[in-house]
Protein backbone atom coordinates (compact mmCIF):
# COMPACT_ATOMS: atom_id res chain seq x y z
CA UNK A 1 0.00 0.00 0.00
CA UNK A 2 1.37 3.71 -1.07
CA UNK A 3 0.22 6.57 0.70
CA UNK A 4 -0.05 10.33 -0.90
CA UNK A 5 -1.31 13.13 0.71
CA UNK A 6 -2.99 16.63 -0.60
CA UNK A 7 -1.72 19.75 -1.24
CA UNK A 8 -2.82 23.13 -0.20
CA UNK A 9 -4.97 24.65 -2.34
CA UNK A 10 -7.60 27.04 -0.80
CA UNK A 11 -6.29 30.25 0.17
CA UNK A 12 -8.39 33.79 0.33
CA UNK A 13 -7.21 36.51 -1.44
CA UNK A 14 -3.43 37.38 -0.43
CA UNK A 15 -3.86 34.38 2.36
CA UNK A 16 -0.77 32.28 -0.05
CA UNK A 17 2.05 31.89 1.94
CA UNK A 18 4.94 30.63 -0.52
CA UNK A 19 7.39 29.56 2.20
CA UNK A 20 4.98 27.40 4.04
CA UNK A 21 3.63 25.91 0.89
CA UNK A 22 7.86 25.05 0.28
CA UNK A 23 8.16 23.48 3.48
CA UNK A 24 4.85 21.31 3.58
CA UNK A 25 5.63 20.45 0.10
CA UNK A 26 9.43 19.53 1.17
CA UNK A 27 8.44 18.02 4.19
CA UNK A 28 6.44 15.62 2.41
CA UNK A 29 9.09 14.23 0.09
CA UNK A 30 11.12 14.11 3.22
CA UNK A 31 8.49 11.94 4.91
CA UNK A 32 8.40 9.36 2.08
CA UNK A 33 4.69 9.76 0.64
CA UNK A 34 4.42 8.54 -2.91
CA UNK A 35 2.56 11.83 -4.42
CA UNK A 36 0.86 15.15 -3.42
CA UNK A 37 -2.54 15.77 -5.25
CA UNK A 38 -4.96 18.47 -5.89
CA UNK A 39 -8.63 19.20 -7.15
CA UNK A 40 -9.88 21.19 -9.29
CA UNK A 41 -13.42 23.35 -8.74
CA UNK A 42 -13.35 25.93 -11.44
CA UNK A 43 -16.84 27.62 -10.33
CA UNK A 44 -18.01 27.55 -6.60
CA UNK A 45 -17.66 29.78 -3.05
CA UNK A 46 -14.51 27.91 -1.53
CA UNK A 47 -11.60 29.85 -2.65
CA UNK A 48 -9.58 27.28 -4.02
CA UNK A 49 -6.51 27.54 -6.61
CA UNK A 50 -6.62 26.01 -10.36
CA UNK A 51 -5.01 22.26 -10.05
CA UNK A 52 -2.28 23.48 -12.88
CA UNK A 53 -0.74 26.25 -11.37
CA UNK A 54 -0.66 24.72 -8.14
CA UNK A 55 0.89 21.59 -9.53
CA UNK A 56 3.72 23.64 -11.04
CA UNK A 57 4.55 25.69 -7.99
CA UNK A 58 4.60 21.83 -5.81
CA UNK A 59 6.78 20.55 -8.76
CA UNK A 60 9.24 23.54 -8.33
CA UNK A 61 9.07 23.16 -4.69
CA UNK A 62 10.44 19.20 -5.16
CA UNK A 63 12.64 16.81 -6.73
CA UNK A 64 11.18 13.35 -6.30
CA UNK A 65 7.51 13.48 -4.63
CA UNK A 66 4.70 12.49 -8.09
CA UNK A 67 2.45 15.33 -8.30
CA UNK A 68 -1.38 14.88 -9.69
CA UNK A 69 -4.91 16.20 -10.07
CA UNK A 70 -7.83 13.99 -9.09
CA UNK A 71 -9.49 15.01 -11.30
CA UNK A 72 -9.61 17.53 -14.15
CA UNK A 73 -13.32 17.68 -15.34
CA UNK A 74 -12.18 17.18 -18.65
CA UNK A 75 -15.55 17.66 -20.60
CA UNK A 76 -15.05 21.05 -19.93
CA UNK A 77 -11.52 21.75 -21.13
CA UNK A 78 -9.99 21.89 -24.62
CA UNK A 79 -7.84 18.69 -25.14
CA UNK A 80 -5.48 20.30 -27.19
CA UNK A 81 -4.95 23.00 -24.42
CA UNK A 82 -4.97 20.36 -21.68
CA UNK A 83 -2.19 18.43 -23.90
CA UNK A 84 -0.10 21.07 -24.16
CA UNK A 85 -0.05 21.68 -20.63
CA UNK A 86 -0.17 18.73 -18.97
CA UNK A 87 2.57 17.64 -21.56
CA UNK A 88 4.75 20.87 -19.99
CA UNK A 89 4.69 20.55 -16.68
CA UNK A 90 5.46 16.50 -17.25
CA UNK A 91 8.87 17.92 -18.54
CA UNK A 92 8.92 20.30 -16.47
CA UNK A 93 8.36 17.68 -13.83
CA UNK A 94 10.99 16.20 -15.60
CA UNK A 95 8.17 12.85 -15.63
CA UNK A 96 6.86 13.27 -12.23
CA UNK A 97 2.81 14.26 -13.31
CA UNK A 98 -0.41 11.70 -12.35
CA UNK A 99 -3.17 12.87 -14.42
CA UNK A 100 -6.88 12.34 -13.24
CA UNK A 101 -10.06 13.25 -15.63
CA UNK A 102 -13.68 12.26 -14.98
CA UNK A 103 -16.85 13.45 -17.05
CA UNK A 104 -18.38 15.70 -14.35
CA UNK A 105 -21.56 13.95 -14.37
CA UNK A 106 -25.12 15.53 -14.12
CA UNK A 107 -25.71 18.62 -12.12
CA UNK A 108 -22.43 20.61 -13.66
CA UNK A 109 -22.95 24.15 -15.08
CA UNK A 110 -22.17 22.66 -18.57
CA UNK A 111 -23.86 25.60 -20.17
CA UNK A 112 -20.92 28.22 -18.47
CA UNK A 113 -18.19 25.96 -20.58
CA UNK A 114 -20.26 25.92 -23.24
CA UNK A 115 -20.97 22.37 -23.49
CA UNK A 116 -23.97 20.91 -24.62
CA UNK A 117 -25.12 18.84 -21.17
CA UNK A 118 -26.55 16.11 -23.56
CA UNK A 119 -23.44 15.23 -25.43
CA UNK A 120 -21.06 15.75 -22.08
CA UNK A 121 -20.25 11.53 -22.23
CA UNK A 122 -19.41 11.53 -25.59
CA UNK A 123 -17.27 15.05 -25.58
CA UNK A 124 -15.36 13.67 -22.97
CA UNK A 125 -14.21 10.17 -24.57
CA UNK A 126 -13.30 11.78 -27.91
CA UNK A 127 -11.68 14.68 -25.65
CA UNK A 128 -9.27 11.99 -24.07
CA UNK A 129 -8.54 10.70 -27.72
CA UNK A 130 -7.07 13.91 -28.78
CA UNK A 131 -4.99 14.51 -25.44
CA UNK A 132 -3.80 10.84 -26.11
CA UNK A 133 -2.85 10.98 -29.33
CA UNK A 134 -1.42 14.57 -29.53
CA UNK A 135 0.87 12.68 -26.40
CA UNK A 136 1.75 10.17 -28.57
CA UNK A 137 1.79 10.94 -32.09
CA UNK A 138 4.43 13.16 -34.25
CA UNK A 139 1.05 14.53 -36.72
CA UNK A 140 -2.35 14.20 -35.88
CA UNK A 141 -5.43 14.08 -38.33
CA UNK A 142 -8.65 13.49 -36.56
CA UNK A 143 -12.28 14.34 -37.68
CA UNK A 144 -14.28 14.08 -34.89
CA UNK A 145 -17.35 15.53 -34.03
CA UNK A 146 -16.15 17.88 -31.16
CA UNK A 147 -12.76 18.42 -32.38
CA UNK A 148 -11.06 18.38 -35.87
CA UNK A 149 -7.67 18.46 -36.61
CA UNK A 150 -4.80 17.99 -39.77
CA UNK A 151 -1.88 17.61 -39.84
CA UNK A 152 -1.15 18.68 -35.92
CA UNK A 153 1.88 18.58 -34.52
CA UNK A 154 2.27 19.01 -30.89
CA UNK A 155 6.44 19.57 -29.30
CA UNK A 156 7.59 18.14 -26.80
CA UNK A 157 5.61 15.32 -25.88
CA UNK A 158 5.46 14.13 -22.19
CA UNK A 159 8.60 13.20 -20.37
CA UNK A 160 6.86 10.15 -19.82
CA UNK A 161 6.08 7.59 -22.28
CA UNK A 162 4.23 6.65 -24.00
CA UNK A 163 1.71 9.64 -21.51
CA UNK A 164 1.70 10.11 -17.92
CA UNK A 165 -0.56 8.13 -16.26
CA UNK A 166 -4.26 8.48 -16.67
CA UNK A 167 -6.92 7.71 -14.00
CA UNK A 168 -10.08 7.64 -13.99
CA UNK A 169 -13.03 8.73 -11.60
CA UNK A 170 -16.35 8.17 -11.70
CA UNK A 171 -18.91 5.74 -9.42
CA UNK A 172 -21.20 4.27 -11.66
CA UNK A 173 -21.07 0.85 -13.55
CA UNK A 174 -20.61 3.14 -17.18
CA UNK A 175 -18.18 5.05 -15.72
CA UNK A 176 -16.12 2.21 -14.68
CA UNK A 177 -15.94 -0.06 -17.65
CA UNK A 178 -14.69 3.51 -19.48
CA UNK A 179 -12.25 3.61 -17.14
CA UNK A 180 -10.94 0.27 -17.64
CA UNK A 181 -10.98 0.53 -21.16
CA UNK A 182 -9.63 4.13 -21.87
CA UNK A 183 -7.68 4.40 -18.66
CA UNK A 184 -4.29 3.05 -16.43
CA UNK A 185 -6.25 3.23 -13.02
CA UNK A 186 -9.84 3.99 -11.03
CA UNK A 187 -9.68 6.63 -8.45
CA UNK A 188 -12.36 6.04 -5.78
CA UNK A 189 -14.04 9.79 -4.70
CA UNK A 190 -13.41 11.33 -1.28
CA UNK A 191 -16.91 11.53 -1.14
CA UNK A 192 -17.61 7.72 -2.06
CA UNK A 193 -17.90 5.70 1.44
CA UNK A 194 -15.80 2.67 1.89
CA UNK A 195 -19.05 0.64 1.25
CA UNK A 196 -19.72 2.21 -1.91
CA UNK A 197 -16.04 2.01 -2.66
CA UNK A 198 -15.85 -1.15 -2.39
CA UNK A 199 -18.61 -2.08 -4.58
CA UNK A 200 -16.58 -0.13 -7.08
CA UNK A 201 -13.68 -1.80 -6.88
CA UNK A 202 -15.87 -5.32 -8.03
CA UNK A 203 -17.27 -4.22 -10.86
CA UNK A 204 -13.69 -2.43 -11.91
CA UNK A 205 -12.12 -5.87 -11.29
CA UNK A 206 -14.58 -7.77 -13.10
CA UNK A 207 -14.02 -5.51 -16.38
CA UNK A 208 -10.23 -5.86 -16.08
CA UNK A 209 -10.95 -9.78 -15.58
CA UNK A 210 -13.17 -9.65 -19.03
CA UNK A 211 -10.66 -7.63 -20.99
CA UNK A 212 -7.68 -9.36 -19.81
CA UNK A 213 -6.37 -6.57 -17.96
CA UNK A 214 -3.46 -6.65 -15.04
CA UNK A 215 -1.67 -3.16 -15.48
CA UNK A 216 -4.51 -1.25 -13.47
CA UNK A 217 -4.30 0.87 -10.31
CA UNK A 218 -6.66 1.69 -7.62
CA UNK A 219 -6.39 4.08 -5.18
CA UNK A 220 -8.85 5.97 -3.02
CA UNK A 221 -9.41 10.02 -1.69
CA UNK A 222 -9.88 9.99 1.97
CA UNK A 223 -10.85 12.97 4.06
CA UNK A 224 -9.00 12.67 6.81
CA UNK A 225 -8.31 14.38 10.18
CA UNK A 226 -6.59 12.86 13.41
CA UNK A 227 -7.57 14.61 16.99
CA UNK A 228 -7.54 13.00 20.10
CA UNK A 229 -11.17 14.87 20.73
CA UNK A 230 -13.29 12.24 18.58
CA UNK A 231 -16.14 14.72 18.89
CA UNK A 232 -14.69 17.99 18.26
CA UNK A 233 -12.48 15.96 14.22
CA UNK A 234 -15.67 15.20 13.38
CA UNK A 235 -17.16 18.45 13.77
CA UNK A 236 -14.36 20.39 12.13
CA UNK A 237 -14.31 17.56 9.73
CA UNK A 238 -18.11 17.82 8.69
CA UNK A 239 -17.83 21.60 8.75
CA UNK A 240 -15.07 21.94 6.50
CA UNK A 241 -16.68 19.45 4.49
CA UNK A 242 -19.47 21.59 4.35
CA UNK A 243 -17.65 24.83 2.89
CA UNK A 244 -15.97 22.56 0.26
CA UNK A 245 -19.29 20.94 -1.32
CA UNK A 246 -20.84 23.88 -0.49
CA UNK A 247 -23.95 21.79 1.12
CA UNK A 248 -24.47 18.86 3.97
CA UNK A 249 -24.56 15.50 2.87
CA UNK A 250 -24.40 12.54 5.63
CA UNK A 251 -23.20 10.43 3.01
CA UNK A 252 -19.96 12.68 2.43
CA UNK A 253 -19.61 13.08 6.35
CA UNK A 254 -19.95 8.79 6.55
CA UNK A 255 -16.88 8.65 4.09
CA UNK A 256 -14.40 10.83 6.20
CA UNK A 257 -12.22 9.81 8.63
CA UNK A 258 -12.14 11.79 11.99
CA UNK A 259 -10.61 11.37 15.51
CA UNK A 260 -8.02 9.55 17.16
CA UNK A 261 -4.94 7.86 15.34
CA UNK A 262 -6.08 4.13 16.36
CA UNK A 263 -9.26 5.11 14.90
CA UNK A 264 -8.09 6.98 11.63
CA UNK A 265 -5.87 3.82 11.38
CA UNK A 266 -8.73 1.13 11.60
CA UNK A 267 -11.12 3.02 8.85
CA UNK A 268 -7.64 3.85 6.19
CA UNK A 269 -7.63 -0.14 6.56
CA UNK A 270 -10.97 -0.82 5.69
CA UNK A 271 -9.90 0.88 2.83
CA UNK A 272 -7.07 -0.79 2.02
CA UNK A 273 -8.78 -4.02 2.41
CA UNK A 274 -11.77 -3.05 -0.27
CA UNK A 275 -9.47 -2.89 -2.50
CA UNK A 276 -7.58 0.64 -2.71
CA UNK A 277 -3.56 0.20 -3.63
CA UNK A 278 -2.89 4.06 -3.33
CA UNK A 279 -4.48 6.21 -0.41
CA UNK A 280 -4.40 9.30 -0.85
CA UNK A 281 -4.76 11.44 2.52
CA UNK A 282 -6.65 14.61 2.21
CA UNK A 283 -6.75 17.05 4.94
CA UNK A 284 -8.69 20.41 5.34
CA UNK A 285 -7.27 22.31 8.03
CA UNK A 286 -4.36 22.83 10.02
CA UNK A 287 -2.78 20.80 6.94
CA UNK A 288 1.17 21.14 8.22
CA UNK A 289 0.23 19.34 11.65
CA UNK A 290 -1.71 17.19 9.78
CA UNK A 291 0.89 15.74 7.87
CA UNK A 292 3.37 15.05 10.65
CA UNK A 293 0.41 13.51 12.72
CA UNK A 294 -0.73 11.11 9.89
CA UNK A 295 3.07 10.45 9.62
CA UNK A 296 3.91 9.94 13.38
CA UNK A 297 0.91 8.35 14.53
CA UNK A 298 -1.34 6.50 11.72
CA UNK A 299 1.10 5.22 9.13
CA UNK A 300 2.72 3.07 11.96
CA UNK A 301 -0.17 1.31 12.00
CA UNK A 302 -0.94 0.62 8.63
CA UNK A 303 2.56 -0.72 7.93
């Protein structure tokens, strides 16, 4: 089991502190973890940075630690824009970038992109054809019916070949197969409980099984907070929970992880035992103690 953890992202205006995003950053190759990770909410109250820029910044700050996005809502992006980028700050990286995408699903302001909320499935498998094969190819001709193309080039390719990685989100059965066909792992959702999770993990494992598949990672968001006070992590927990989704949802407080370490410890297995390969620890406040708490205290006890 490999263990990542999240990086800051949501500051106010002028509330970005560039030496204590170093440090955490530093500290947390230091520490071991496998990868940092952000989100990305273009639209919404919580005032949190674009996934991109904060990816380079953590990728200047380091020299080892793998740094991704889980995920980029990539119905709603250009994939020759994404391409380029992503394909930039892999070399930048110098091969260091985890790339994420999911659809967005039903209930995203489509029409603000605009995207065409009936065709959002179908924009966003053609999308990932074009991000692949610009990746991949020295001259692209595609006619598609989002995107056309002839004779593009696109310089310098990824440091990593033949692409980054690409995983996948997503909860339903759909969603799933996609990812097993189109994709190199299945992220489980920070919001998905370990239940749900791993019912997930089933149906992704019976698609591999049918295609023949063994080259497939899972891994898991967890919302996560250690305090001795059970009572008093899982009300900062649920409120911060709150401000990011913007709404209460019991099902979203049921999938986070709040209180003391032997308790964190006990859930992160469940986890690991449904199926999840990569957890991937995401805090919301007090994110620097965080870290060295989830390092001192829980990690012992998952390994």
């Amino acid at each position: 089991m490999r263990f990542a953890i999240s990086i800051p992202q949501i500051f106010g205006d002028g509330e970005f502190d560039p030496g204590a995003f170093r440090e955490y950053l530093v500290r947390a190759e230091e520490l071991g973890f496998h990868s940092a990770w952000t989100q990305e909410q273009t639209l919404g109250t919580m005032p949190q940075l674009g996934p991109t820029e904060t990816m380079t910044y953590a990728a200047a700050c380091t020299e080892r630690l793998r740094i991704g996005c889980v995920v980029y809502v990539s119905t709603l992006h250009s994939p020759v824009h994404l391409a380029k980028s992503l394909a930039s700050l892999d070399q930048l990286s110098r091969g260091r970038l985890e790339v994420g995408v999911g659809t967005g699903g039903w209930g995203r302001m489509f029409a603000a992109f605009g995207v065409d909320p009936d065709s959002y499935v179908s924009r966003f498998t053609e999308g990932l054809t074009v991000l692949k094969r610009l990746w991949t190819e020295p001259r692209v001709d595609f006619d598609g019916r989002f995107w056309q193309l002839e004779n593009a080039a696109m310089e310098p390719k990824p440091a990593q070949k033949p692409h980054p990685p690409v995983w996948f989100g997503g909860s339903g059965a759909p969603a799933l197969r996609r990812a097993v066909r189109h994709g190199d792992g299945f992220f489980g959702a920070g919001s998905s409980t370990t239940a749900q999770f791993a019912e997930q993990v089933r149906t992704v494992r019976g698609a591999l099984a049918e295609a023949g598949r063994e080259d497939f990672g899972i891994a898991k968001r967890v919302y996560i907070a250690v305090d001795d006070d059970a009572e008093r992590g899982r009300r900062r927990m649920n409120a911060a929970l709150e401000r990011l989704y913007g709404r209460r949802s019991e099902t979203i407080e049921a999938a986070a992880v709040a209180g003391p370490a032997e308790d964190c410890a006990r859930e992160v297995r469940a986890v690991a035992d449904a199926g999840a390969e990569l957890v991937l620890f995401t805090t919301l406040f007090d994110q620097a103690e965080q870290l060295e708490r989830l390092t001192a205290e829980v990690l012992p006890l998952l390994t």
